[in-house]
C-alpha atoms as a PDB file:
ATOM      1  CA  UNK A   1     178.805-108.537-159.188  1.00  0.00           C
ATOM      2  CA  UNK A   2     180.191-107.304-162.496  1.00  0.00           C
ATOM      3  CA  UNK A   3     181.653-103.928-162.210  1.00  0.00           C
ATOM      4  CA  UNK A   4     179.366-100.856-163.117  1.00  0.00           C
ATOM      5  CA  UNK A   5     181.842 -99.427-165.588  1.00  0.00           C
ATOM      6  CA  UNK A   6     181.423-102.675-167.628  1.00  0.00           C
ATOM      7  CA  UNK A   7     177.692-102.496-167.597  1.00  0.00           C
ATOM      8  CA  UNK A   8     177.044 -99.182-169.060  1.00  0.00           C
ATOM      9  CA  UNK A   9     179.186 -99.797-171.569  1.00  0.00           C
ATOM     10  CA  UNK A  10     177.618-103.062-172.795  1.00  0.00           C
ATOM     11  CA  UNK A  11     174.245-101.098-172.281  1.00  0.00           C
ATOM     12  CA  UNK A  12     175.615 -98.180-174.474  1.00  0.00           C
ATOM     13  CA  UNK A  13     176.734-100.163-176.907  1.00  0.00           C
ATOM     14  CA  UNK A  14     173.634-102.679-177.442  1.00  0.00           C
ATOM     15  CA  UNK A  15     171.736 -98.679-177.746  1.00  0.00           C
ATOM     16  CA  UNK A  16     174.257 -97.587-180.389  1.00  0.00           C
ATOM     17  CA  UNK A  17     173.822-100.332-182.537  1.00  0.00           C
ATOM     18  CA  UNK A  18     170.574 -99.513-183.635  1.00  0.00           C
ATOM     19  CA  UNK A  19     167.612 -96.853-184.566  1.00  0.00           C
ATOM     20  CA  UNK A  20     166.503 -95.073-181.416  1.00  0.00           C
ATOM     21  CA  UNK A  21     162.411 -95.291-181.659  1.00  0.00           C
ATOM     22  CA  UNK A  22     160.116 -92.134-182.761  1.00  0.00           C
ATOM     23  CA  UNK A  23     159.098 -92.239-179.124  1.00  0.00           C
ATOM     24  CA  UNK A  24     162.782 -91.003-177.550  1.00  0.00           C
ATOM     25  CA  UNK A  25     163.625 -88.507-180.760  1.00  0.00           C
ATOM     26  CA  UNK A  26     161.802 -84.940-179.776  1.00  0.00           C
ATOM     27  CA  UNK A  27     161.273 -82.641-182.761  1.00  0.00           C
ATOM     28  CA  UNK A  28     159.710 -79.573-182.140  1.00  0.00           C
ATOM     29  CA  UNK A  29     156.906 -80.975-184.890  1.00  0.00           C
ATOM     30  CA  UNK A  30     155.801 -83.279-181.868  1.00  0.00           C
ATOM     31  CA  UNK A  31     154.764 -80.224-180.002  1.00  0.00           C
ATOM     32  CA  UNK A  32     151.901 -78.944-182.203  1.00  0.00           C
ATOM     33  CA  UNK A  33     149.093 -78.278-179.456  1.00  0.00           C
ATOM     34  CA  UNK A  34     148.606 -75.963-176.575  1.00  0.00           C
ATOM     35  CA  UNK A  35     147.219 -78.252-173.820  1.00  0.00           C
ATOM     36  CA  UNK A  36     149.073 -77.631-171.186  1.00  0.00           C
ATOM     37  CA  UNK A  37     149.372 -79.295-167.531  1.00  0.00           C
ATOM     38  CA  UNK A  38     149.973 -76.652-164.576  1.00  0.00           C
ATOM     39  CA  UNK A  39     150.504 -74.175-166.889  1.00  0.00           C
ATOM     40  CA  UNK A  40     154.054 -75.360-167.031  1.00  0.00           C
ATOM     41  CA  UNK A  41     154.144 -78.740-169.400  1.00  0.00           C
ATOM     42  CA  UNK A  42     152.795 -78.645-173.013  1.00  0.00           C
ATOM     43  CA  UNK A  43     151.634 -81.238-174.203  1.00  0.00           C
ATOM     44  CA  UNK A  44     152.559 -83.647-177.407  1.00  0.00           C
ATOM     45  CA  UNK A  45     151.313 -87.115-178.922  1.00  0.00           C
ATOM     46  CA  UNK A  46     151.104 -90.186-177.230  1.00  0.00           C
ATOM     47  CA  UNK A  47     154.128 -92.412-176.458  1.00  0.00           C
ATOM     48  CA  UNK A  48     153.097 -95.286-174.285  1.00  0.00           C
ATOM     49  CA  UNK A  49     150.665 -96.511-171.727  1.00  0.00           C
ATOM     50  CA  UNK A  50     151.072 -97.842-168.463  1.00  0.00           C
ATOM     51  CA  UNK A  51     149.257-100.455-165.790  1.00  0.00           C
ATOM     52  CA  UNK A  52     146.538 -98.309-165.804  1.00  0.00           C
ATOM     53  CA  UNK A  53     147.005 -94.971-167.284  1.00  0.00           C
ATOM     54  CA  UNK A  54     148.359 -93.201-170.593  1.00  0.00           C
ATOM     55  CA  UNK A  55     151.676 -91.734-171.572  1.00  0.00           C
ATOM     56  CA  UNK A  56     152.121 -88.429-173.244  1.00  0.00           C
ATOM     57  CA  UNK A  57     155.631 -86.146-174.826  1.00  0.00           C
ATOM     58  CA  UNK A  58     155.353 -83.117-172.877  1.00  0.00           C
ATOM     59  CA  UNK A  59     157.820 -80.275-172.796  1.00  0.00           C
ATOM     60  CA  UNK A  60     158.601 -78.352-169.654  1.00  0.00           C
ATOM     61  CA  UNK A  61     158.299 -75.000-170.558  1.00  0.00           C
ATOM     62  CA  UNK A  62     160.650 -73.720-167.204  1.00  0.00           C
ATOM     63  CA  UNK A  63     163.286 -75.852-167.982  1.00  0.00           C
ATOM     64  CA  UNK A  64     162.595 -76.246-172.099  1.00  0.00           C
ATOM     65  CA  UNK A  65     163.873 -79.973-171.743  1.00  0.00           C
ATOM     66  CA  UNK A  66     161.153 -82.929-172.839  1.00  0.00           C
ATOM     67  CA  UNK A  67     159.481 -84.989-169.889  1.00  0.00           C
ATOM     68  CA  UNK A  68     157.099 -88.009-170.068  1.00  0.00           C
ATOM     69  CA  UNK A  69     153.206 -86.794-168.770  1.00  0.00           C
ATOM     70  CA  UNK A  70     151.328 -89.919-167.551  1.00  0.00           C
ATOM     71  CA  UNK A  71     147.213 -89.771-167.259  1.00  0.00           C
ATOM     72  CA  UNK A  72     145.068 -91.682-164.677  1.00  0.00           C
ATOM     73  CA  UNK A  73     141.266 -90.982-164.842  1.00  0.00           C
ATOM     74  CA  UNK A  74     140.202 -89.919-161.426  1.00  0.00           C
ATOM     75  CA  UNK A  75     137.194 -92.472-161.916  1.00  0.00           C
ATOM     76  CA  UNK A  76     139.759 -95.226-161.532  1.00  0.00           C
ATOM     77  CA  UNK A  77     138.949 -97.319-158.771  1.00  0.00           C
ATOM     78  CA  UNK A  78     142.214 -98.130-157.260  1.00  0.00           C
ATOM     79  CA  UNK A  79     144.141 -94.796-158.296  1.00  0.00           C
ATOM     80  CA  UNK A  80     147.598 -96.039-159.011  1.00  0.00           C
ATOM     81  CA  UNK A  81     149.397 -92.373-160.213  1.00  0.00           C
ATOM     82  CA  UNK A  82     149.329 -91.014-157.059  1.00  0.00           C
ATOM     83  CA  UNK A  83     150.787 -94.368-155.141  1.00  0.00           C
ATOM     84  CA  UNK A  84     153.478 -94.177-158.252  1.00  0.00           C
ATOM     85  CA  UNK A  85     154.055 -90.605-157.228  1.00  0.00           C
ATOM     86  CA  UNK A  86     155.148 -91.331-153.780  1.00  0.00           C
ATOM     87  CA  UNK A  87     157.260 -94.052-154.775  1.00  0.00           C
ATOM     88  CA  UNK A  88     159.265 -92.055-157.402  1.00  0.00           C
ATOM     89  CA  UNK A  89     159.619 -88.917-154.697  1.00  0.00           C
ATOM     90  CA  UNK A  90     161.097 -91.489-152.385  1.00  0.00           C
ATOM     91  CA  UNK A  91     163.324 -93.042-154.681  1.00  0.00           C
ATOM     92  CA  UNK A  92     164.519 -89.389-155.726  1.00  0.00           C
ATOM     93  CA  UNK A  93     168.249 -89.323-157.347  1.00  0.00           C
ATOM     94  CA  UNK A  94     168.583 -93.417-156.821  1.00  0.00           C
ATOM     95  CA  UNK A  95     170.271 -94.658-160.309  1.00  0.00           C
ATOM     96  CA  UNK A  96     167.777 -96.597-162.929  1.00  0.00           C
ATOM     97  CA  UNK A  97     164.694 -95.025-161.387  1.00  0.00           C
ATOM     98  CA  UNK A  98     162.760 -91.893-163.382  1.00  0.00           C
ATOM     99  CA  UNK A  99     163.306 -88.392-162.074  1.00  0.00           C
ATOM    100  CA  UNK A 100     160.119 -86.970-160.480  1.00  0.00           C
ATOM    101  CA  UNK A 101     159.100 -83.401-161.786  1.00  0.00           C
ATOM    102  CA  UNK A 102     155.578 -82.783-160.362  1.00  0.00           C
ATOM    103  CA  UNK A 103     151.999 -84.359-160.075  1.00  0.00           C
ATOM    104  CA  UNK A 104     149.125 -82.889-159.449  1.00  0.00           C
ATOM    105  CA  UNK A 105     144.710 -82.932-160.238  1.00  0.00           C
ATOM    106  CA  UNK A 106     143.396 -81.594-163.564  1.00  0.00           C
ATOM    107  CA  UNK A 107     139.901 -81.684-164.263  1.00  0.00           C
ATOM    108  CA  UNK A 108     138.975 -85.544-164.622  1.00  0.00           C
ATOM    109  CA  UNK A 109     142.616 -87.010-164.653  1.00  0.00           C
ATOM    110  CA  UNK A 110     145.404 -87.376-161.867  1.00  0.00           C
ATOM    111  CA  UNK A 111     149.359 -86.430-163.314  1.00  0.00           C
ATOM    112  CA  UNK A 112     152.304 -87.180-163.247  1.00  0.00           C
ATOM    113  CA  UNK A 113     155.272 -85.809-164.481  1.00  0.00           C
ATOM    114  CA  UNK A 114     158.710 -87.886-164.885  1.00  0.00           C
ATOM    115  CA  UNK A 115     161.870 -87.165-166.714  1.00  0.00           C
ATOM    116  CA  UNK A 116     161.475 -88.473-170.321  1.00  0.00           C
ATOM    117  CA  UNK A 117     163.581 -92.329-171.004  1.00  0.00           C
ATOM    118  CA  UNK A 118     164.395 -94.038-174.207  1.00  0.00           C
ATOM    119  CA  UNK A 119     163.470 -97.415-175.851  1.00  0.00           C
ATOM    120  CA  UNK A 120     162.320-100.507-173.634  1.00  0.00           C
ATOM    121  CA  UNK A 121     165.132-103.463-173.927  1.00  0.00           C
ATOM    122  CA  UNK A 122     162.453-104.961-176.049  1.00  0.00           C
ATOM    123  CA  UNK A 123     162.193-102.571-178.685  1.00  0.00           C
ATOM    124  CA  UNK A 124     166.060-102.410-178.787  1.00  0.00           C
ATOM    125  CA  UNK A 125     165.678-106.134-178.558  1.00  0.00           C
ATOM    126  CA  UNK A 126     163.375-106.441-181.753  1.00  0.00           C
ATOM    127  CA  UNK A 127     165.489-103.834-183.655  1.00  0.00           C
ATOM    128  CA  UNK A 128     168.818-106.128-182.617  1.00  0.00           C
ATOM    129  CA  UNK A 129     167.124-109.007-184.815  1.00  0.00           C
ATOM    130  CA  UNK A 130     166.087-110.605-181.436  1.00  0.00           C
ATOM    131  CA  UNK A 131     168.961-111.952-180.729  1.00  0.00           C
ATOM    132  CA  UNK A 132     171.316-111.327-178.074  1.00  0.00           C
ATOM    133  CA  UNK A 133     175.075-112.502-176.887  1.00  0.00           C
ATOM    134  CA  UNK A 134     175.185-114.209-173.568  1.00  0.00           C
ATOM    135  CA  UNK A 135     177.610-111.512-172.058  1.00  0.00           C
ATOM    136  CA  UNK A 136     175.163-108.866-173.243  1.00  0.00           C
ATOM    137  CA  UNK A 137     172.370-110.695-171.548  1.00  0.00           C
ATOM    138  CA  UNK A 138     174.289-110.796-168.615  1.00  0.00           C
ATOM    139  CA  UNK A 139     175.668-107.303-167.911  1.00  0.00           C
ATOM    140  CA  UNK A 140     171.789-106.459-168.835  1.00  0.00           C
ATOM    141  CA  UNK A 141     171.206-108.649-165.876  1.00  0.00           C
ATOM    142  CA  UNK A 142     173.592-106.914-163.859  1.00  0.00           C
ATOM    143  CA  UNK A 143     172.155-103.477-163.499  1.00  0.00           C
ATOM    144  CA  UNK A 144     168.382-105.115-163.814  1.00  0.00           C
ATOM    145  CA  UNK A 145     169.209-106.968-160.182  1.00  0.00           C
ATOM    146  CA  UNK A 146     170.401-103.855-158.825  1.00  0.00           C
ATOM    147  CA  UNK A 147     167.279-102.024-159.577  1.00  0.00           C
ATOM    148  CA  UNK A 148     165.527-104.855-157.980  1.00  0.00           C
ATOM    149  CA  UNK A 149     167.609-104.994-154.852  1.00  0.00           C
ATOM    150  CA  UNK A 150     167.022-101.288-154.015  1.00  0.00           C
ATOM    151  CA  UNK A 151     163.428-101.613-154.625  1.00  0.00           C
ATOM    152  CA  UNK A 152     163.017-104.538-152.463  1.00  0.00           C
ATOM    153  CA  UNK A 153     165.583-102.870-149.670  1.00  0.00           C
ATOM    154  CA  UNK A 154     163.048 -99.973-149.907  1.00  0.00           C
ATOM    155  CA  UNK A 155     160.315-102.276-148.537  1.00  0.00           C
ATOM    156  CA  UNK A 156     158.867-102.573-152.436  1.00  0.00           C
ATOM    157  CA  UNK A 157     158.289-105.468-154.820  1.00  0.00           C
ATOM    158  CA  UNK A 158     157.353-104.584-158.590  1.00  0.00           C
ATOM    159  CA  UNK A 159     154.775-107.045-159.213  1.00  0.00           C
ATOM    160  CA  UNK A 160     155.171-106.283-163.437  1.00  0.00           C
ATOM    161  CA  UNK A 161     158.353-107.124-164.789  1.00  0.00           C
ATOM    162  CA  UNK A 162     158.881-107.114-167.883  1.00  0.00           C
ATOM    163  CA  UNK A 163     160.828-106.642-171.231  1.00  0.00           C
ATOM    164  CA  UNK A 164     158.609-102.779-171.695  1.00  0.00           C
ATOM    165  CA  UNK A 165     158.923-101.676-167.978  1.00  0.00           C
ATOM    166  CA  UNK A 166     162.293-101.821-168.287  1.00  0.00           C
ATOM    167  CA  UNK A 167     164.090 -98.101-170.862  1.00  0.00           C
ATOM    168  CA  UNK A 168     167.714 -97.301-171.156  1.00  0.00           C
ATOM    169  CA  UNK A 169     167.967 -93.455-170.237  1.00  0.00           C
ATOM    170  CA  UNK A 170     168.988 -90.536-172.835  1.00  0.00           C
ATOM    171  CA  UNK A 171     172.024 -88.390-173.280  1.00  0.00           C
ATOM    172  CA  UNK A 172     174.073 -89.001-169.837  1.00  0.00           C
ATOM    173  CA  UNK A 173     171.908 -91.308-168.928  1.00  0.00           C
ATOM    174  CA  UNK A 174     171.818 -93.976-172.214  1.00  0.00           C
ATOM    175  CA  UNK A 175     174.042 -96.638-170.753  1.00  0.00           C
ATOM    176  CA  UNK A 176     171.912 -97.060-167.653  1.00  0.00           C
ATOM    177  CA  UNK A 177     169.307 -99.098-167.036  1.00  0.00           C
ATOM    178  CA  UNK A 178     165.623 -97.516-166.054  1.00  0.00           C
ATOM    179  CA  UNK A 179     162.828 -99.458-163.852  1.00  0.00           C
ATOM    180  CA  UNK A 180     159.564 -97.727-165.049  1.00  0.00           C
ATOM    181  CA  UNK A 181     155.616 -98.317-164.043  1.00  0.00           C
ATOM    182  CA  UNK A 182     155.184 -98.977-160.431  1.00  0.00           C
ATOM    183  CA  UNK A 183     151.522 -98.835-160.407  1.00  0.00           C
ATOM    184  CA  UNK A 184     151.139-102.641-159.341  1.00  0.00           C
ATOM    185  CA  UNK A 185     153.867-101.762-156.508  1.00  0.00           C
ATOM    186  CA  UNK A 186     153.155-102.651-153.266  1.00  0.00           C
ATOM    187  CA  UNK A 187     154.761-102.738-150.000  1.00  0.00           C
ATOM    188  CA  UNK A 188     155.905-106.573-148.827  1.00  0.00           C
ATOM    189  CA  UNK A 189     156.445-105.741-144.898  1.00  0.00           C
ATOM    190  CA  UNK A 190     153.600-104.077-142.406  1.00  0.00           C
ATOM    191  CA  UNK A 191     154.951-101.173-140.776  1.00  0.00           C
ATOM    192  CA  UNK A 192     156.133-103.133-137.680  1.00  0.00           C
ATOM    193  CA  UNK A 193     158.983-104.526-140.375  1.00  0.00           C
ATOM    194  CA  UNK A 194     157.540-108.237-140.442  1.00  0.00           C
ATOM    195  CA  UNK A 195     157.176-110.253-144.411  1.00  0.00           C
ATOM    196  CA  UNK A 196     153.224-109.577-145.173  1.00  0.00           C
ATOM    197  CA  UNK A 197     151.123-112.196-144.483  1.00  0.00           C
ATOM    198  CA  UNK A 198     150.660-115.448-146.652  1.00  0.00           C
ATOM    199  CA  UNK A 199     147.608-115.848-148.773  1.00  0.00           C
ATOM    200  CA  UNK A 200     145.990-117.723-151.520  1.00  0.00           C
ATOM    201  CA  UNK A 201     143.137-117.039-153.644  1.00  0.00           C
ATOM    202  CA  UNK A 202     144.578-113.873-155.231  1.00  0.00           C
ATOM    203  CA  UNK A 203     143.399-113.110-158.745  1.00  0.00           C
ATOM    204  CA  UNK A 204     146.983-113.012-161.117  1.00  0.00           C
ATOM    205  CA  UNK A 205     148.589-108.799-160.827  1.00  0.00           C
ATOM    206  CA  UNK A 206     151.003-108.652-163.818  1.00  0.00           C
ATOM    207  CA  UNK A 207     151.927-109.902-167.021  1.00  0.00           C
ATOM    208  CA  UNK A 208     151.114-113.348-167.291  1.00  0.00           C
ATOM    209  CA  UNK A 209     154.006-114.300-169.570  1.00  0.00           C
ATOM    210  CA  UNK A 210     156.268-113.153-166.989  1.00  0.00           C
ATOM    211  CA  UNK A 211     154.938-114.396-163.758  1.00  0.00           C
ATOM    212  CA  UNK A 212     155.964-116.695-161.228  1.00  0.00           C
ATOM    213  CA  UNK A 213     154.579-119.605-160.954  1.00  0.00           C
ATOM    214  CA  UNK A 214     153.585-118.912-157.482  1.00  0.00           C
ATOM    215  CA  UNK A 215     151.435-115.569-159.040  1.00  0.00           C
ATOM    216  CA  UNK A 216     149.640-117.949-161.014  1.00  0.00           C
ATOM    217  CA  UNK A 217     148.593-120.365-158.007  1.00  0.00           C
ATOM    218  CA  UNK A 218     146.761-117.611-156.633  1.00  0.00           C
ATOM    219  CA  UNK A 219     150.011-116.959-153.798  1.00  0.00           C
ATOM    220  CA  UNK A 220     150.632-113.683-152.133  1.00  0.00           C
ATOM    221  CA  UNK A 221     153.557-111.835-154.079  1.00  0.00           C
ATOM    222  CA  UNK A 222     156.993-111.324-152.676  1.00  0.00           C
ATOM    223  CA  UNK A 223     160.752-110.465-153.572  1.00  0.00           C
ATOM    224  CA  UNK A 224     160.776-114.192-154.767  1.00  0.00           C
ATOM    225  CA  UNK A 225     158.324-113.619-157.169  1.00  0.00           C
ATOM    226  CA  UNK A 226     160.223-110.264-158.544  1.00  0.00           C
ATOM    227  CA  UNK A 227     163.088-112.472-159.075  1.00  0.00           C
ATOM    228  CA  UNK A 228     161.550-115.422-160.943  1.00  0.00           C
ATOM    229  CA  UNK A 229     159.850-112.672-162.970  1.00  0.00           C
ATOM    230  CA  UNK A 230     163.390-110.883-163.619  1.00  0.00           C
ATOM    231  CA  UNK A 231     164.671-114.307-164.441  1.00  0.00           C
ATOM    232  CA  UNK A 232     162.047-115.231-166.892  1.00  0.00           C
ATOM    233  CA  UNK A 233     162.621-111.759-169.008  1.00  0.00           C
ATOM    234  CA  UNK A 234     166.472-112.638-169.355  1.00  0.00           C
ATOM    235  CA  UNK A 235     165.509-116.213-170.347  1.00  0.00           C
ATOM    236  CA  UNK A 236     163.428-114.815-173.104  1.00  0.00           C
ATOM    237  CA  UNK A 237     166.166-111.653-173.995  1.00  0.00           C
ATOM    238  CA  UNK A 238     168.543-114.701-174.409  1.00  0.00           C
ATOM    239  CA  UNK A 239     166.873-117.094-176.010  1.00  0.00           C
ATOM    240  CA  UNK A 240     164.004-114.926-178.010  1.00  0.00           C
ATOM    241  CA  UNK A 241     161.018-116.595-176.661  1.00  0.00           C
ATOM    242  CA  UNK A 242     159.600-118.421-173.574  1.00  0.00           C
ATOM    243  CA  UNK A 243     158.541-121.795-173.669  1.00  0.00           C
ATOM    244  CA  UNK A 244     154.645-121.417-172.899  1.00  0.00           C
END
C-alpha cells in the first residue's frame, strides 16, 4: 500500500492546481434566506443532489461553520436519509467519510445534516483538462480502496461508485479523500455473519456506466461488485472515457 503521507499530498496537489467550484467557496451572499432546519441550520442555494434526495449550503448557526443539508420527501417509498443517517453515525470520526451533525423530520421532508466537502474528483478532473498522470491516478486509487475496505469491513457495500460520490475535503481536510451518498448502501452479511444470499433477476441499483458486469446480469451485489465499480472509475480518471 502506498504510504498515507504520499497520498494526501498527490491529492492536495491535483486540488491546488485548479479553481475550487462555486459549490465549496461560502460567501455570506449564499446565505440570503431565513429557512431554517431545527432552528439551528439556515439555509442557502442548492449544491447537489443525491440517489434520491437534494443537497442544500446551510450554515450552522451554533457553530457558525457551513454544513451540507440533504432533503428526502417523506413520500419516498424506500426512505434512504434515514438508512444514510445510521450509516454516517456509525462510521463517526473514520477518515474519508462525512462528519454527521444531526437529522431529524420537518414538515414533508426527512434531514440530514453532514459536514460540508469540496469538488467531486470529476469536477477537479474536468477542470485538470481531463487528463491525469498515472501516479496521480494511482495514489487517487490508494485512499479510494481504503474507503472501500472499511466500508466493506463494516458489513457495507456502496452499490454507486462513481467519479461524483467521491469529494476531496476542505481546509484540514483537502488532501483526503471523501466517500459520499450511501443511500443505495446495503448490508452484504445477515446478522448471523454469513455472505447474503445469491440471486438473479434484480433490476440494475447504480450508475450504469460504472457497474459491474455482474449488476447488469441481474446478480445480487457484493464487495466484488464495489471493486469492479472502483476499478472502472480509475480506468476512466486515467484514460478520460470508458469504452461503452
Amino acid at each position: 500500500m502506498i504510504g498515507e503521507k504520499h497520498t494526501r499530498a498527490a491529492v492536495q496537489q491535483m486540488s491546488n492546481s485548479v479553481a475550487v467550484p462555486a459549490s465549496a467557496s461560502v460567501t455570506s451572499e449564499e446565505f440570503v434566506y431565513e429557512v431554517r432546519v431545527a432552528g439551528r441550520f439556515r439555509m442557502g442555494k442548492k449544491i447537489g443532489s443525491g440517489s434520491f434526495g437534494e443537497i442544500y449550503l446551510g450554515r450552522d448557526l451554533n457553530t457558525g461553520g457551513e454544513v451540507a443539508v440533504k432533503f428526502e420527501p417523506v413520500s419516498a417509498r424506500r426512505p434512504q436519509v434515514i438508512e444514510e443517517a445510521k450509516l454516517l453515525k456509525e462510521f463517526m470520526g473514520e477518515p474519508g467519510y462525512p462528519k454527521f451533525i444531526w437529522y431529524g423530520r420537518e414538515g414533508e421532508y426527512h434531514i440530514m445534516v453532514i459536514e460540508l466537502l469540496g469538488p467531486s474528483i470529476e469536477d477537479l478532473f474536468a477542470y485538470c483538462g481531463r487528463k491525469l498522470s498515472l501516479k496521480t491516478v494511482l495514489l487517487l486509487a490508494d485512499q479510494l480502496i481504503q474507503r472501500i475496505e472499511r466500508l466493506h469491513e463494516r458489513g457495507y457495500i456502496h452499490r454507486d461508485l462513481k467519479p461524483e460520490n467521491i469529494l476531496i475535503g476542505l481546509e484540514d481536510n483537502a488532501s483526503t479523500l471523501f466517500l459520499i451518498d450511501y443511500g443505495l448502501a446495503k448490508k452484504w452479511k445477515v446478522p448471523n455473519g454469513q455472505h447474503i444470499p445469491y440471486k438473479d433477476g434484480k433490476s440494475l441499483t447504480g450508475t450504469a456506466r460504472y457497474a459491474s458486469a455482474n449488476t447488469h446480469l441481474g446478480i445480487e451485489q457484493s464487495r466484488r461488485d464495489d471493486l469492479e465499480g472502483a476499478g472502472y472509475v480509475l480506468l476512466y480518471m486515467l484514460k478520460g472515457e470508458l469504452p461503452w
